[in-house]
C-alpha atoms as a PDB file:
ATOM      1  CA  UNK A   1       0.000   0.000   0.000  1.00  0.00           C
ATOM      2  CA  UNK A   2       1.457   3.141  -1.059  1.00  0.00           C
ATOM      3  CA  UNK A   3       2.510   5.932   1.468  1.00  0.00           C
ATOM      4  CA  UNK A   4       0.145   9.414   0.920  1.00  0.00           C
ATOM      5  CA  UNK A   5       2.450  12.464   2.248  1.00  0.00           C
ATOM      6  CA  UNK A   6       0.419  14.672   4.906  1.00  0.00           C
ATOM      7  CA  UNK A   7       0.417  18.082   4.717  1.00  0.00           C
ATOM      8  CA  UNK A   8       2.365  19.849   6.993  1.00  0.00           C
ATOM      9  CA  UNK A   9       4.591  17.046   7.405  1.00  0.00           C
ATOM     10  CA  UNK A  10       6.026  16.576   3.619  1.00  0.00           C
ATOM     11  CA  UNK A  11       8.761  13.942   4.095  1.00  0.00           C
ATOM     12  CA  UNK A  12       9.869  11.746   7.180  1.00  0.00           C
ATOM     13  CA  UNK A  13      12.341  13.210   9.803  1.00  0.00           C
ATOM     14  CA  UNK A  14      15.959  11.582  11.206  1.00  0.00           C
ATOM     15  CA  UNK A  15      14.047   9.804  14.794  1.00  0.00           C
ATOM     16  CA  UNK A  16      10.770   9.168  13.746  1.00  0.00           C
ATOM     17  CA  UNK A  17       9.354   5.480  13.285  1.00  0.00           C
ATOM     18  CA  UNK A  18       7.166   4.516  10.870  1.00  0.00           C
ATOM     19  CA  UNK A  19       5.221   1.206   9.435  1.00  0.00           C
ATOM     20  CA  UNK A  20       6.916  -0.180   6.779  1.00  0.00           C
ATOM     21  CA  UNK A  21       6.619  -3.316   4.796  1.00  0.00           C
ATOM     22  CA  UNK A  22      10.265  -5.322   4.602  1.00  0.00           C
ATOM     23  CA  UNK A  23      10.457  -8.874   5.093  1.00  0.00           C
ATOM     24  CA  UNK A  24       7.399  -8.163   7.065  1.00  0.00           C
ATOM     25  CA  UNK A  25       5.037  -5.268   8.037  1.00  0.00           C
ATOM     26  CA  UNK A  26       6.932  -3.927  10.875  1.00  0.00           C
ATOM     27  CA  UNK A  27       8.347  -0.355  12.581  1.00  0.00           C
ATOM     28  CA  UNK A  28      11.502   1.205  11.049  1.00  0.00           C
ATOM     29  CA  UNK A  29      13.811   4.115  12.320  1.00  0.00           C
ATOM     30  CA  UNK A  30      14.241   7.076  10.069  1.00  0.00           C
ATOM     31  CA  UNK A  31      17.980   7.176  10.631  1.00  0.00           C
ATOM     32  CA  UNK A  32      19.240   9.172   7.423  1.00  0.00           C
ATOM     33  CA  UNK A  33      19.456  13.242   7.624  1.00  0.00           C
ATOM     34  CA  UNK A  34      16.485  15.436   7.094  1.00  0.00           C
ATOM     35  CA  UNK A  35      18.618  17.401   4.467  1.00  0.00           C
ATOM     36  CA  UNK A  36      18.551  13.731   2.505  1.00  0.00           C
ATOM     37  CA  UNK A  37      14.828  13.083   3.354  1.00  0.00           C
ATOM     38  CA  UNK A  38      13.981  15.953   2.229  1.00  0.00           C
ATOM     39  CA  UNK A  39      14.940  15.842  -1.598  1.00  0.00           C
ATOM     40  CA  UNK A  40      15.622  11.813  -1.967  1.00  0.00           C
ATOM     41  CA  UNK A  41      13.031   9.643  -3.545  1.00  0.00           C
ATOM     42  CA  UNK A  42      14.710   7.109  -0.402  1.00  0.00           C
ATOM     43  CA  UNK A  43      15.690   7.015   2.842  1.00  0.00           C
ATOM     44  CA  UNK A  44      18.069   4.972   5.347  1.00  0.00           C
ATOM     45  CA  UNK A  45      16.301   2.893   8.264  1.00  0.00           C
ATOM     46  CA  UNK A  46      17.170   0.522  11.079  1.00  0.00           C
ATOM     47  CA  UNK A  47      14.200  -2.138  11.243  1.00  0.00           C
ATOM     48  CA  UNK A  48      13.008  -2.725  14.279  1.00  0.00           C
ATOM     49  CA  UNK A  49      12.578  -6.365  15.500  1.00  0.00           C
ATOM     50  CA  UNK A  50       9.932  -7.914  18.850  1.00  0.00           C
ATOM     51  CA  UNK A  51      12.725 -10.459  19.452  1.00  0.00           C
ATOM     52  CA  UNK A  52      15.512 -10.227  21.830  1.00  0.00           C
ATOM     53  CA  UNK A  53      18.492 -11.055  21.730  1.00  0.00           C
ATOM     54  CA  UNK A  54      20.331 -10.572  25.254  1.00  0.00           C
ATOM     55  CA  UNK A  55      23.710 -10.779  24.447  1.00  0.00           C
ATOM     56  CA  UNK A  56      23.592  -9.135  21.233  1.00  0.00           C
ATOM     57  CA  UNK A  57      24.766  -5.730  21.830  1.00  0.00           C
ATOM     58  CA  UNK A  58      24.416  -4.372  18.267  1.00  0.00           C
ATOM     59  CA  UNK A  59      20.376  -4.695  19.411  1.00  0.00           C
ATOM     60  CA  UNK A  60      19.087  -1.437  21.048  1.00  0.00           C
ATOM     61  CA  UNK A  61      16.039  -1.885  23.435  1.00  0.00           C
ATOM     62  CA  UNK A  62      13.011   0.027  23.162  1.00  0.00           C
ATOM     63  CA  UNK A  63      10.494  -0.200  25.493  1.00  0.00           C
ATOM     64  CA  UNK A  64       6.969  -0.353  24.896  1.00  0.00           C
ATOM     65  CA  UNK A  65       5.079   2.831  24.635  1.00  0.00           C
ATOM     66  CA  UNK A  66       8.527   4.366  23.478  1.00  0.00           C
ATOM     67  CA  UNK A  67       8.252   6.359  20.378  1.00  0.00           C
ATOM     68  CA  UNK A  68       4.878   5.173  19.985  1.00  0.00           C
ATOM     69  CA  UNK A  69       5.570   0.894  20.201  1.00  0.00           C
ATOM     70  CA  UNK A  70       2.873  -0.819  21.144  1.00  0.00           C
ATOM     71  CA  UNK A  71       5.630  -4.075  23.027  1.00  0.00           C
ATOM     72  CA  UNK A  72       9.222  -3.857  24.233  1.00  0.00           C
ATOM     73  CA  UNK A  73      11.231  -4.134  20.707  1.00  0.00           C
ATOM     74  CA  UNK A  74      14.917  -3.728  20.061  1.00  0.00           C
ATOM     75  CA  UNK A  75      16.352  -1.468  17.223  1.00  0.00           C
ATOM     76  CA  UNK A  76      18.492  -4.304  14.829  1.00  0.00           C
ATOM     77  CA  UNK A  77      21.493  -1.710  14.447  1.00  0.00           C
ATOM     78  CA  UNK A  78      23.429  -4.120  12.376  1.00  0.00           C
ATOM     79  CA  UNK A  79      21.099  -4.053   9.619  1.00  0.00           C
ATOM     80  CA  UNK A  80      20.761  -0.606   8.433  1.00  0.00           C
ATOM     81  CA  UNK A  81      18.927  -0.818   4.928  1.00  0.00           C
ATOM     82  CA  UNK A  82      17.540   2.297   2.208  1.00  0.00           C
ATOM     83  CA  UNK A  83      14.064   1.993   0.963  1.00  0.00           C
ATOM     84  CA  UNK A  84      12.041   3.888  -1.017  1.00  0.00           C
ATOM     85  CA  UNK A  85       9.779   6.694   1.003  1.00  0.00           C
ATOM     86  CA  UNK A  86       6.514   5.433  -0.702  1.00  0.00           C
ATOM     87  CA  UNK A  87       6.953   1.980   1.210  1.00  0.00           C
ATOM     88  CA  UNK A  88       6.638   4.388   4.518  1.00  0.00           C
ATOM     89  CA  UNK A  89       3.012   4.536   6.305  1.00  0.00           C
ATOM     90  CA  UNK A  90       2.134   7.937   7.145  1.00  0.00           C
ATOM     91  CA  UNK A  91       1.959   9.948   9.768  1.00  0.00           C
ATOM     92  CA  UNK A  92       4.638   8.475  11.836  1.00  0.00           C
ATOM     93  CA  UNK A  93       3.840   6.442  14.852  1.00  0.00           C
ATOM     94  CA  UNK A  94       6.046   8.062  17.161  1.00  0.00           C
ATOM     95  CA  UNK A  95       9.768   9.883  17.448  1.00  0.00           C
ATOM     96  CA  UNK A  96      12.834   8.447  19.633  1.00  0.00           C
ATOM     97  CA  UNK A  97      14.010  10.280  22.128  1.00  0.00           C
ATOM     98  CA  UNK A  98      17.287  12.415  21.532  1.00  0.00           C
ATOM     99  CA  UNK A  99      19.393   9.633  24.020  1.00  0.00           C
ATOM    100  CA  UNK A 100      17.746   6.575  22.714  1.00  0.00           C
ATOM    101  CA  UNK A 101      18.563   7.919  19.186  1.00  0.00           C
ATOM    102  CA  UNK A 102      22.255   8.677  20.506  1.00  0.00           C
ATOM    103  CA  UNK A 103      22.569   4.848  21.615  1.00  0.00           C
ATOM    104  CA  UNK A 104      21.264   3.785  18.240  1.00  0.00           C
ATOM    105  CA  UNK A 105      23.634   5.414  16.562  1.00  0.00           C
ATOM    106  CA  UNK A 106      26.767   4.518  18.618  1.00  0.00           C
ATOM    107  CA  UNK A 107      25.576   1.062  17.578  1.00  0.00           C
ATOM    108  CA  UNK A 108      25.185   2.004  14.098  1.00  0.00           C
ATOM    109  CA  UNK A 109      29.090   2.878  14.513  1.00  0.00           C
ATOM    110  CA  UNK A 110      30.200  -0.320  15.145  1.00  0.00           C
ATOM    111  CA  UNK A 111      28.204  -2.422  13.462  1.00  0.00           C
ATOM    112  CA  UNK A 112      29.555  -0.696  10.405  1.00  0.00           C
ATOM    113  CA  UNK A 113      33.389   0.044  11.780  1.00  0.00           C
ATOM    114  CA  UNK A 114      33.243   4.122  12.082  1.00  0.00           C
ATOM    115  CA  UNK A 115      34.107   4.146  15.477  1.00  0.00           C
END
């Protein structure tokens, strides 16, 4: 189902979560910069996952009611992707908080080696 922009809101914003469909319908993180989502026809994400994995540390925890999650999730850090901003589901179900986001992208960091 194709995304319909809002107006007001005309393209996603670095922190906010929306639906997306994947390898399944599920929440991603906005994690590219507004200056990209902006004028890009795509944008990066980190999916975000309802299974744990403890000892994972690549995995950020989110807990439910966060940023507008409905269960405790975990951001999958190690598997940043792009996808096009018509597979997004407006309006955005919630925003990260500025430290959550900070985590996430520490993570992002080493997961990729730009620490």
């Amino acid at each position: 189902m194709p995304a319909t922009v809002t107006s007001g809101h005309p393209y996603p914003r670095r922190g906010e979560i929306y639906l997306v469909q994947l390898d399944k319908r599920r929440p991603a993180l906005i994690i590219s910069t507004d200056a990209l989502n902006r004028h890009a026809l795509d944008v990066c994400v980190v999916p975000i996952t309802g299974v744990e994995h403890k000892t994972f540390s690549l995995r950020i925890p989110l807990r439910a009611g966060e940023a507008g999650l409905h269960s405790s999730s975990c951001a999958k850090c190690d598997q940043v992707t792009t996808i096009e901003k018509s597979l997004l589901v407006y309006p955005p179900i919630g925003r990260l908080s500025r430290s959550t986001l900070r985590q996430v992208e520490q993570a992002i960091k080493l997961a990729l080696d730009l620490a």
